[in-house]
C-alpha atoms as a PDB file:
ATOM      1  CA  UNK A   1       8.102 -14.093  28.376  1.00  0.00           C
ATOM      2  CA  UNK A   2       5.714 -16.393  26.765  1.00  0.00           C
ATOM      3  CA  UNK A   3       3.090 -15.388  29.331  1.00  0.00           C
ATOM      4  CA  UNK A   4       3.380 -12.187  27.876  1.00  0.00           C
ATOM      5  CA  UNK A   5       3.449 -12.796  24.435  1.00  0.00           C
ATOM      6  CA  UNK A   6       0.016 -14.463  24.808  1.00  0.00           C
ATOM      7  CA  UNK A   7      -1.091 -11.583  26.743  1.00  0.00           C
ATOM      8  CA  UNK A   8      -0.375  -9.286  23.825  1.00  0.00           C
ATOM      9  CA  UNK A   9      -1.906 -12.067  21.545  1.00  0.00           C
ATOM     10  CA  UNK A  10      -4.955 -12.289  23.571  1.00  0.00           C
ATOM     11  CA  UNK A  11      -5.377  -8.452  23.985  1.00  0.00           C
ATOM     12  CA  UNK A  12      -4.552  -7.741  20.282  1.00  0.00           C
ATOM     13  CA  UNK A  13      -7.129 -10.626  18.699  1.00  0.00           C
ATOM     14  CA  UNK A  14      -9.567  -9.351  21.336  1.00  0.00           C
ATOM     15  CA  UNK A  15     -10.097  -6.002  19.180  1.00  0.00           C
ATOM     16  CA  UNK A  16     -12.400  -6.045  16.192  1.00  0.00           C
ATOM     17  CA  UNK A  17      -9.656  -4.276  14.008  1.00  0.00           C
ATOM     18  CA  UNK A  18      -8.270  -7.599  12.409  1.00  0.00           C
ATOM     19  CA  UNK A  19     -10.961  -8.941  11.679  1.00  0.00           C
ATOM     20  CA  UNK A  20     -12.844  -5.651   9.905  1.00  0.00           C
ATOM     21  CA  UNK A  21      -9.122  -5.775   8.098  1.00  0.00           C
ATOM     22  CA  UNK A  22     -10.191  -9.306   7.043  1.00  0.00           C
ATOM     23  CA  UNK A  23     -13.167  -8.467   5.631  1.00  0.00           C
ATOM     24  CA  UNK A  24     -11.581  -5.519   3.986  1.00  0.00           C
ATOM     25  CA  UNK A  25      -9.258  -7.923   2.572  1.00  0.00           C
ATOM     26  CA  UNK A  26     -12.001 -10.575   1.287  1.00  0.00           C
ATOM     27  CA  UNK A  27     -13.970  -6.978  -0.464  1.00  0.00           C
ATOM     28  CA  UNK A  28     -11.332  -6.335  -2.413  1.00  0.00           C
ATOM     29  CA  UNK A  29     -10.535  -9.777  -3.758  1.00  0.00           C
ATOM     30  CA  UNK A  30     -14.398  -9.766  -4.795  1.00  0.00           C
ATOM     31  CA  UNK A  31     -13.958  -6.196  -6.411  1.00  0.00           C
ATOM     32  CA  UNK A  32     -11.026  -7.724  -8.128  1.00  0.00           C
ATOM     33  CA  UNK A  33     -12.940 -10.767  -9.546  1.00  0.00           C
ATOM     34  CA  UNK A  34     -15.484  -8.196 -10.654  1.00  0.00           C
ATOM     35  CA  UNK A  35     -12.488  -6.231 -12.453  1.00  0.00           C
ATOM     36  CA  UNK A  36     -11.188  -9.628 -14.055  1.00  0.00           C
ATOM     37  CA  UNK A  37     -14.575 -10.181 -15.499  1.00  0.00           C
ATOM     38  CA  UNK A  38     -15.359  -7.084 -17.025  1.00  0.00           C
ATOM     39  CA  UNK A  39     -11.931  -6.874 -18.907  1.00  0.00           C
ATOM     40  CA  UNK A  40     -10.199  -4.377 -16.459  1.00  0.00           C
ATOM     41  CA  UNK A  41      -7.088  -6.492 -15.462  1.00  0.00           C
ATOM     42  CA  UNK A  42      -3.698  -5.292 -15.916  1.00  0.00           C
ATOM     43  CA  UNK A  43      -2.596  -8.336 -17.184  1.00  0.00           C
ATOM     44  CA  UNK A  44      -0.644  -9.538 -14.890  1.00  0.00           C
ATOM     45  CA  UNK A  45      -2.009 -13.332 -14.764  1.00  0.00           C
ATOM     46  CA  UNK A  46      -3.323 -14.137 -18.266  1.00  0.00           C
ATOM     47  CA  UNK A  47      -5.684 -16.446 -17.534  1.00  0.00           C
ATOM     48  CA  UNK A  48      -7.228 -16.005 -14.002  1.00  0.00           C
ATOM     49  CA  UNK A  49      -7.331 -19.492 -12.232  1.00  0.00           C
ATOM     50  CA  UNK A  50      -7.700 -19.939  -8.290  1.00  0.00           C
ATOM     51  CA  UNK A  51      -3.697 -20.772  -8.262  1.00  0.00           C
ATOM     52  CA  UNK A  52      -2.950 -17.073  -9.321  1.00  0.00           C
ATOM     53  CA  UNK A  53      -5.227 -15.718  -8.350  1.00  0.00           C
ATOM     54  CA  UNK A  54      -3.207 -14.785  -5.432  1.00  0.00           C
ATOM     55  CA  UNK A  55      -0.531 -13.120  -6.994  1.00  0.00           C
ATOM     56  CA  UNK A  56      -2.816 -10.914  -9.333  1.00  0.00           C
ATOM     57  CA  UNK A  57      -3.827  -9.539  -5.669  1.00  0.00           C
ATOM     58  CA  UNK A  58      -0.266  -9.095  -4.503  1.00  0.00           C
ATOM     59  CA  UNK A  59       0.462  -5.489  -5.341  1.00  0.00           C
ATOM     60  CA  UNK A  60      -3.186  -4.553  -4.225  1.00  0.00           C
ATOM     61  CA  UNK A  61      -2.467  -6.081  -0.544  1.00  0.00           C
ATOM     62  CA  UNK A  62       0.300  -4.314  -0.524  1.00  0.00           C
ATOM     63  CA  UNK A  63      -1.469  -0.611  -0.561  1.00  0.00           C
ATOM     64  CA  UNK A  64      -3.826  -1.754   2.181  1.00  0.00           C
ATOM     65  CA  UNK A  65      -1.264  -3.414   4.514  1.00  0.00           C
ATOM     66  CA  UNK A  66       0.790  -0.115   5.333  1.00  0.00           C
ATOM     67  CA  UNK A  67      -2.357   1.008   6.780  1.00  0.00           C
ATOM     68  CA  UNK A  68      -3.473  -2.095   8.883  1.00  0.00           C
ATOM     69  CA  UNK A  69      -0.200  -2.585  10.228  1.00  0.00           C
ATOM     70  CA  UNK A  70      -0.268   1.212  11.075  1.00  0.00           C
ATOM     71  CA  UNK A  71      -3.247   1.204  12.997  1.00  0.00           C
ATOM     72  CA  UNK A  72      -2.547  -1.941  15.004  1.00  0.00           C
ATOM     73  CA  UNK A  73       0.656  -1.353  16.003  1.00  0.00           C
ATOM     74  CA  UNK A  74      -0.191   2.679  16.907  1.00  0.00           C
ATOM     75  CA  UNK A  75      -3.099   1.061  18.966  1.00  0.00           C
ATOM     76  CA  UNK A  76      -0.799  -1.550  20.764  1.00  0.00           C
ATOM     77  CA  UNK A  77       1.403   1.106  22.522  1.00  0.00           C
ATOM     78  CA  UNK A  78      -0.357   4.981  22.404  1.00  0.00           C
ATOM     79  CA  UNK A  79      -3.919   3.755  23.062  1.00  0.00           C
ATOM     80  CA  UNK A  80      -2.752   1.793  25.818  1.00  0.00           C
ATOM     81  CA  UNK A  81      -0.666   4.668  26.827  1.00  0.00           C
ATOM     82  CA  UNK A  82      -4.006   6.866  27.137  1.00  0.00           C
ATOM     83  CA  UNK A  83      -5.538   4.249  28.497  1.00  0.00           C
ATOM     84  CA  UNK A  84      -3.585   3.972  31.772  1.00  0.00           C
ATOM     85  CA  UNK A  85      -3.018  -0.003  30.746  1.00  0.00           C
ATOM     86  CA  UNK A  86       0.446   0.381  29.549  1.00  0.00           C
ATOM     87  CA  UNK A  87       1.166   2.018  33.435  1.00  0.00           C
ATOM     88  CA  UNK A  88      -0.934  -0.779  34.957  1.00  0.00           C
ATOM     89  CA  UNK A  89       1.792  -3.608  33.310  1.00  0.00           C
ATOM     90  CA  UNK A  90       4.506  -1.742  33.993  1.00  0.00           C
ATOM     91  CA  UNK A  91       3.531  -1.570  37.438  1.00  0.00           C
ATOM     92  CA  UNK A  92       3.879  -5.465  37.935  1.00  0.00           C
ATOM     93  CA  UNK A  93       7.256  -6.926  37.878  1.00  0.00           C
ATOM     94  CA  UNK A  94       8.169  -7.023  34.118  1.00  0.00           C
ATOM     95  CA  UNK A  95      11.155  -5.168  32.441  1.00  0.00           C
ATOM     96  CA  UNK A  96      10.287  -3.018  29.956  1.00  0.00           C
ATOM     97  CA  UNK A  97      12.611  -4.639  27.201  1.00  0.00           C
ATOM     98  CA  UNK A  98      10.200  -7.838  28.207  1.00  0.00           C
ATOM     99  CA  UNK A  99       7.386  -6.070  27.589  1.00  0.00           C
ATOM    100  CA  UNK A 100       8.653  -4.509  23.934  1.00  0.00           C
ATOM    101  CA  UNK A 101      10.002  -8.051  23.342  1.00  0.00           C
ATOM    102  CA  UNK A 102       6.178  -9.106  23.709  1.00  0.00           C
ATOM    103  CA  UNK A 103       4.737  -6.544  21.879  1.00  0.00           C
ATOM    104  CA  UNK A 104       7.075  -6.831  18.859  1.00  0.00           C
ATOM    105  CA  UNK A 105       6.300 -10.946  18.982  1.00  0.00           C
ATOM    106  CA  UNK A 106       2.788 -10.248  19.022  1.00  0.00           C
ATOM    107  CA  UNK A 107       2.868  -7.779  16.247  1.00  0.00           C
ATOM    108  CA  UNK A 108       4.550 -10.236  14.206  1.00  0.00           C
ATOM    109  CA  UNK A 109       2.041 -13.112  14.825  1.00  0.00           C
ATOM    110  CA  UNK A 110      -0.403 -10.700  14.155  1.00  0.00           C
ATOM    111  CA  UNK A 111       0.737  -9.584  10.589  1.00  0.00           C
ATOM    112  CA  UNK A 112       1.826 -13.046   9.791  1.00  0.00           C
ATOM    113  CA  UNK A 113      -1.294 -14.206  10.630  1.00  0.00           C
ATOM    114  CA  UNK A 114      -3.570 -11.486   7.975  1.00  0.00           C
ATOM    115  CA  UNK A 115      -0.435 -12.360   5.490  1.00  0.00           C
ATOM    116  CA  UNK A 116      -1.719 -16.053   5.891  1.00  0.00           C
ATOM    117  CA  UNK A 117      -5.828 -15.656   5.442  1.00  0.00           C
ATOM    118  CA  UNK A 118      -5.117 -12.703   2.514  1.00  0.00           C
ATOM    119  CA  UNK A 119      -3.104 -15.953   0.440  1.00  0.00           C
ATOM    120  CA  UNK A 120      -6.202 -18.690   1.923  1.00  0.00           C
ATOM    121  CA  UNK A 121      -8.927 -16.234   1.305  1.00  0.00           C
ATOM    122  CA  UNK A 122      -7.705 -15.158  -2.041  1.00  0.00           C
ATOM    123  CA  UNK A 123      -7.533 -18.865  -2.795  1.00  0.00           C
ATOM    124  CA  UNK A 124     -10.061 -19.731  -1.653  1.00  0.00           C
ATOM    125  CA  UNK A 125     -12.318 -16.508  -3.707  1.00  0.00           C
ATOM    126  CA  UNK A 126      -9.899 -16.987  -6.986  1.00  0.00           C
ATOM    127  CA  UNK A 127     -11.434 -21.266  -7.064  1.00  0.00           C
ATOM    128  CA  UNK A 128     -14.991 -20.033  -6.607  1.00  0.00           C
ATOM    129  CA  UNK A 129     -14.421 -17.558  -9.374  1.00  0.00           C
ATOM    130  CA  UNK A 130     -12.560 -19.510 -11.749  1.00  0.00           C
ATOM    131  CA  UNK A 131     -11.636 -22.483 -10.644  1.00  0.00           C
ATOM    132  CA  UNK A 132      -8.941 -23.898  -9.299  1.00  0.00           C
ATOM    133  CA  UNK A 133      -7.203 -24.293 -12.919  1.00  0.00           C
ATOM    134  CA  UNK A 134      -4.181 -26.517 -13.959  1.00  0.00           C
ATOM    135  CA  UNK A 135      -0.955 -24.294 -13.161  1.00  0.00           C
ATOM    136  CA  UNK A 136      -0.236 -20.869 -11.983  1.00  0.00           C
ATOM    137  CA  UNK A 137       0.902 -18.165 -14.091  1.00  0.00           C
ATOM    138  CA  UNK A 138       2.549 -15.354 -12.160  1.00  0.00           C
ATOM    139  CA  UNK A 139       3.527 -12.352 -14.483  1.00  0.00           C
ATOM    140  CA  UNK A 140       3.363 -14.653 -17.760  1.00  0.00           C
ATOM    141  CA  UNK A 141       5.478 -17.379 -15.588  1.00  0.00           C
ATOM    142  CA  UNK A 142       4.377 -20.576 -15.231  1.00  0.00           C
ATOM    143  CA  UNK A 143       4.683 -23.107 -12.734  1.00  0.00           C
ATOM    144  CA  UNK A 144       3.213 -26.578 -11.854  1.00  0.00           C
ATOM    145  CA  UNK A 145       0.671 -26.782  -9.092  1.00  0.00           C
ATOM    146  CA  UNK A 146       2.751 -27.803  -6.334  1.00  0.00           C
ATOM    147  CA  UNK A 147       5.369 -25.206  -7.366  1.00  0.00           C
ATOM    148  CA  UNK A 148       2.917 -22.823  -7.298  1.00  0.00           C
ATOM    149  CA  UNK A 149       2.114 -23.551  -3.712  1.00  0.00           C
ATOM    150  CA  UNK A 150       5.550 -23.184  -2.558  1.00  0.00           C
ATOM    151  CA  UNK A 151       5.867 -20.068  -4.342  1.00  0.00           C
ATOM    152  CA  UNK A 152       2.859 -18.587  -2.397  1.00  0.00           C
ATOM    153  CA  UNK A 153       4.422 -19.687   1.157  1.00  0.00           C
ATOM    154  CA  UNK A 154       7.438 -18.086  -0.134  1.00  0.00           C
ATOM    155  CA  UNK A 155       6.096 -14.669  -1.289  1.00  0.00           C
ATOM    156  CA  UNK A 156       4.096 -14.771   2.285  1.00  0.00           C
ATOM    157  CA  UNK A 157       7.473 -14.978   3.876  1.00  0.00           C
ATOM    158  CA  UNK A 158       9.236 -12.521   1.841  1.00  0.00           C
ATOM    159  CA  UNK A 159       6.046 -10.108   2.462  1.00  0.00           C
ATOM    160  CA  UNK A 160       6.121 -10.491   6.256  1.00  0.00           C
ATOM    161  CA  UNK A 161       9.339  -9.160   6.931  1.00  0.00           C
ATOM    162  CA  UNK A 162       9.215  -5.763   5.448  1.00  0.00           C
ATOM    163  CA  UNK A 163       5.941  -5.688   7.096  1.00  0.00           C
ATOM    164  CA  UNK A 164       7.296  -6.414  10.440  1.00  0.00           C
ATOM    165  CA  UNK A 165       9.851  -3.761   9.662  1.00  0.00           C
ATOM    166  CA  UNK A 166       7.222  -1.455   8.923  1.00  0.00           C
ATOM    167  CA  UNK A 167       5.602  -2.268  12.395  1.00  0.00           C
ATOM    168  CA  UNK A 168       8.180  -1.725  13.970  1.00  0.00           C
ATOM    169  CA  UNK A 169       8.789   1.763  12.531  1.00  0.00           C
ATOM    170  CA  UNK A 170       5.540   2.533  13.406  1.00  0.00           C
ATOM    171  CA  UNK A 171       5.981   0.784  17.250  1.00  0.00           C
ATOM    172  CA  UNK A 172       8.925   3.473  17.185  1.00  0.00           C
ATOM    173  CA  UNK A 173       6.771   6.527  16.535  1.00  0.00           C
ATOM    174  CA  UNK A 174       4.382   5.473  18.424  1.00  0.00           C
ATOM    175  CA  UNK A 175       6.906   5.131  21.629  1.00  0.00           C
ATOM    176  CA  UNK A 176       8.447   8.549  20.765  1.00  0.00           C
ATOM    177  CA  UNK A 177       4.383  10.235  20.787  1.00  0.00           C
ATOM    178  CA  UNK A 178       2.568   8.377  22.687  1.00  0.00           C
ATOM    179  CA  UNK A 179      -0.328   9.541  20.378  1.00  0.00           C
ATOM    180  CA  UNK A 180      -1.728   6.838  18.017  1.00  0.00           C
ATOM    181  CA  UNK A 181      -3.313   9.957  15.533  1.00  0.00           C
ATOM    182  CA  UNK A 182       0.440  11.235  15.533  1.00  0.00           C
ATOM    183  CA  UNK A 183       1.972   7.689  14.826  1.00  0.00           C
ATOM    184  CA  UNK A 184      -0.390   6.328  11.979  1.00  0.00           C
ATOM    185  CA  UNK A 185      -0.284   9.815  10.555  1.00  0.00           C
ATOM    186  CA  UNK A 186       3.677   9.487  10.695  1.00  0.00           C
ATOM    187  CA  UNK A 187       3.848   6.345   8.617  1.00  0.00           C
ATOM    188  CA  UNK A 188       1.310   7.120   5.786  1.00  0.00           C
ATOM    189  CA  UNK A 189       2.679  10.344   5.681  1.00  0.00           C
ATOM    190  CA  UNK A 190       6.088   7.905   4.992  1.00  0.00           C
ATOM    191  CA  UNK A 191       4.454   6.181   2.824  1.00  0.00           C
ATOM    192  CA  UNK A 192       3.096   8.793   0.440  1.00  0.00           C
ATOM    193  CA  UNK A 193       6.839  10.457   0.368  1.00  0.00           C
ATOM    194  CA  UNK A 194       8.385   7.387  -0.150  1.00  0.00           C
ATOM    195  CA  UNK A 195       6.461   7.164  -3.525  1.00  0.00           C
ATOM    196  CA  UNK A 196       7.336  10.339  -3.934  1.00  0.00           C
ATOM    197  CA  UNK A 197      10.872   9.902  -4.152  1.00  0.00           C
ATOM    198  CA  UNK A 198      11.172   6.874  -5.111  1.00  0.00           C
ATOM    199  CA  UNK A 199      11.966   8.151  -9.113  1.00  0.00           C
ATOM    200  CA  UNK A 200      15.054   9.460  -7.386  1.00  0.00           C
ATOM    201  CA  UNK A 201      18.428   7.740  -8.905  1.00  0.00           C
ATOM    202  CA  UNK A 202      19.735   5.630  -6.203  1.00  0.00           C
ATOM    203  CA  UNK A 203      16.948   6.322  -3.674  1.00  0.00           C
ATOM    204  CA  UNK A 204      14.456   3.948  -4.081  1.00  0.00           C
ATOM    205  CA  UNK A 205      16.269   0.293  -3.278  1.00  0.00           C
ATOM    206  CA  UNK A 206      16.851   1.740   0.169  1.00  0.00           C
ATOM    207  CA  UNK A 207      12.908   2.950   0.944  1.00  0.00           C
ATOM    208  CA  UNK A 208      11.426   0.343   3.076  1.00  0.00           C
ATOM    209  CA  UNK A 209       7.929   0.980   1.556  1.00  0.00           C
ATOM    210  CA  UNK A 210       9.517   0.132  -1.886  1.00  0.00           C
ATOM    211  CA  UNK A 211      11.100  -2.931  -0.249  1.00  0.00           C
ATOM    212  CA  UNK A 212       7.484  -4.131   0.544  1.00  0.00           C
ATOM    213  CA  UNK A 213       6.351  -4.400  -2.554  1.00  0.00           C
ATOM    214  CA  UNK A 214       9.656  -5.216  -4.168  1.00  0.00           C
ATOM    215  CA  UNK A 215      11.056  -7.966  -1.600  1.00  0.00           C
ATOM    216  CA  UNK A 216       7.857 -10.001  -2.197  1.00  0.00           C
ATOM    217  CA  UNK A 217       8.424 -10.453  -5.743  1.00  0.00           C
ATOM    218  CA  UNK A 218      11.876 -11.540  -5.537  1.00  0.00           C
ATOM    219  CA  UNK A 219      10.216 -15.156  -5.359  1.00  0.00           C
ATOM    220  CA  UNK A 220       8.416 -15.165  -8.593  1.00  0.00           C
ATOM    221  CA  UNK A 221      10.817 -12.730 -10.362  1.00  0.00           C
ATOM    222  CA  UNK A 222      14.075 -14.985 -10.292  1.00  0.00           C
ATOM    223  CA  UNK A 223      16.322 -12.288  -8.873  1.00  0.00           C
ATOM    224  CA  UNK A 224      19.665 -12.929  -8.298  1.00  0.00           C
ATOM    225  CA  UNK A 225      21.195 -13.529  -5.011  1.00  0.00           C
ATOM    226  CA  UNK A 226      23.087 -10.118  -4.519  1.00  0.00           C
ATOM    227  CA  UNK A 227      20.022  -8.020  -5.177  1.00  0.00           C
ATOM    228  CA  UNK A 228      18.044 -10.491  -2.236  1.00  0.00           C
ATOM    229  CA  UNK A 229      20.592 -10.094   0.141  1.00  0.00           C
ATOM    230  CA  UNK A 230      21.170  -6.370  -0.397  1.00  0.00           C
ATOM    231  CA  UNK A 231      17.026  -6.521  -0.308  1.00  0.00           C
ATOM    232  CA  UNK A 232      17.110  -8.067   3.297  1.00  0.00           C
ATOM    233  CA  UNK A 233      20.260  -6.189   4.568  1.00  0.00           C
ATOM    234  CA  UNK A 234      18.102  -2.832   4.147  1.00  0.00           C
ATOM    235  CA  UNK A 235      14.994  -4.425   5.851  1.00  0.00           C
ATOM    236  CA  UNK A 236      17.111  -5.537   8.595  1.00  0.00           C
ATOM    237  CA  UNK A 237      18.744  -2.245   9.031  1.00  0.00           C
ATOM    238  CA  UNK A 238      15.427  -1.243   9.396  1.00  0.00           C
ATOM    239  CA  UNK A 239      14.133  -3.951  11.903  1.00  0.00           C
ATOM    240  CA  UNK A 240      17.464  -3.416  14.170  1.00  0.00           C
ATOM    241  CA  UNK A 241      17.209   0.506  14.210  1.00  0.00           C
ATOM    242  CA  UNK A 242      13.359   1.249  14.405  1.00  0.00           C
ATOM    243  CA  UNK A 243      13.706  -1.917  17.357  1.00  0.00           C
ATOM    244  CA  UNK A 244      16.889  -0.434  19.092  1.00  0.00           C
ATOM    245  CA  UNK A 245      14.758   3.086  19.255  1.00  0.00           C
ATOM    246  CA  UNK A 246      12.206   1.959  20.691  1.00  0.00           C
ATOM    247  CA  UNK A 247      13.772  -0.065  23.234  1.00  0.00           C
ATOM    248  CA  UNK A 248      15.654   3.547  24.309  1.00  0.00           C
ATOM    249  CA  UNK A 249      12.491   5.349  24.217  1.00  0.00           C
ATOM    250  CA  UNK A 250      10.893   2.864  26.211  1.00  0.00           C
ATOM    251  CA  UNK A 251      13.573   2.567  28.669  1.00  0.00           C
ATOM    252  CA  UNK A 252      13.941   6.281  29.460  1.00  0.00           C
ATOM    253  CA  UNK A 253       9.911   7.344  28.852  1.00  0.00           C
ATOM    254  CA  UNK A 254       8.485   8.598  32.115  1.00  0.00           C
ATOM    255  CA  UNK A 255       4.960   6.091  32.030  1.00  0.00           C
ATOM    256  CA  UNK A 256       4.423   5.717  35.282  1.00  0.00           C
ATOM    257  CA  UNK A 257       4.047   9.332  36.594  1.00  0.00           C
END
């Protein structure tokens, strides 16, 4: 299994993809600085220091990370479908529920992984920009520097599972295709609906696009404990059924014909 897992690792950090996503990342934290600096904030961190800095980016990741994840995890199972690469493992002795297990690992490193260089980079810009300042203000809350910190490594955590989740879902269409067009197109296609609907009474807590940019927040926003459990019950709902679909596509999906 962990042969595998580095396998998927390998192949997936192999592509250009994450790191054009990177760069796409480290654009838009510039643009943002830009933004601060001619007056066209939205207020969300008073006074812009390098320690919140990151969190005046947060809902801004959050439109371009439907998309990356999209497009890498479409690529990981349709273009290697098309390929004749997914045929070629399958043709050595590995189960196919090892192979999903690998892909869904790698996926996760992967996301985890852009989750961890969008907080570092956005640092990392926010100091050059600013400074590194005295306390972070997320939202018109303060807290010390080393709270701060914390806070970041917690809204990185809170991010990456609805992001896995949305992987996942995307994994699943892209097992049920077999067409990487077809999959991404499926999930931002999701993902405009979903904000769609979302105005709709009693809708919205259980979108899973709405649960990555609201779970996120829950570290900064001081929620109480029902509303982050009910937050990760959906997401894991999600996780188990999008994972549990693919694993029965997968299983029953003629690949090697």
């Amino acid at each position: 299994m962990a042969k595998l897992v580095r396998c998927e690792l390998f192949k997936a950090f192999r592509q250009k993809k994450p790191y054009l996503f990177m760069l796409i990342l480290t654009a838009a934290e510039i643009a943002a600085v830009v933004q601060h600096r001619r007056g066209g904030a939205d207020g969300a961190v008073a006074e812009a220091n390098g320690q919140s800095f990151p969190f005046l980016l947060l809902d801004g990741s959050a439109i371009f990370f439907p998309i990356f994840i999209a497009l890498l995890a479409a690529d990981s199972i349709a273009d290697e479908y098309r390929s004749g690469t997914l045929k070629q493992t399958l043709l050595c002795p590995i189960g196919r529920i090892a192979l999903l297990n690998a892909k869904v690992a790698s996926l996760a490193v992967l996301i985890a992984a852009l989750l961890v260089y969008a907080i570092v980079s956005s640092y990392a810009v926010g100091t050059l920009a600013f400074g590194w300042g005295d306390r972070t203000d997320v939202r018109g809350n303060v807290f010390a520097t080393l709270d701060g910190i914390g806070l970041a490594a917690q809204t990185l955590l809170l991010s990456w599972l609805p992001c896995l989740a949305f992987g996942l879902f995307v994994l699943f269409a892209a097992m049920l295709t077999m067409n990487a067009g077809a999959a991404v197109g499926t999930a931002l296609g999701l993902t405009v609906l979903s904000h769609m609907v979302e105005g709709v009474p009693g809708i919205r807590d259980i979108l899973l696009t709405h649960q990555m940019r609201a779970f996120p927040r829950l570290a900064a926003g001081g929620a109480a404990i029902p509303d982050a459990w009910a937050g990760l019950g959906v997401i894991a709902v999600y996780i188990g059924a999008f994972y549990a679909g693919s694993a029965i596509i997968l299983k029953k999906k003629d690949i090697l014909n």
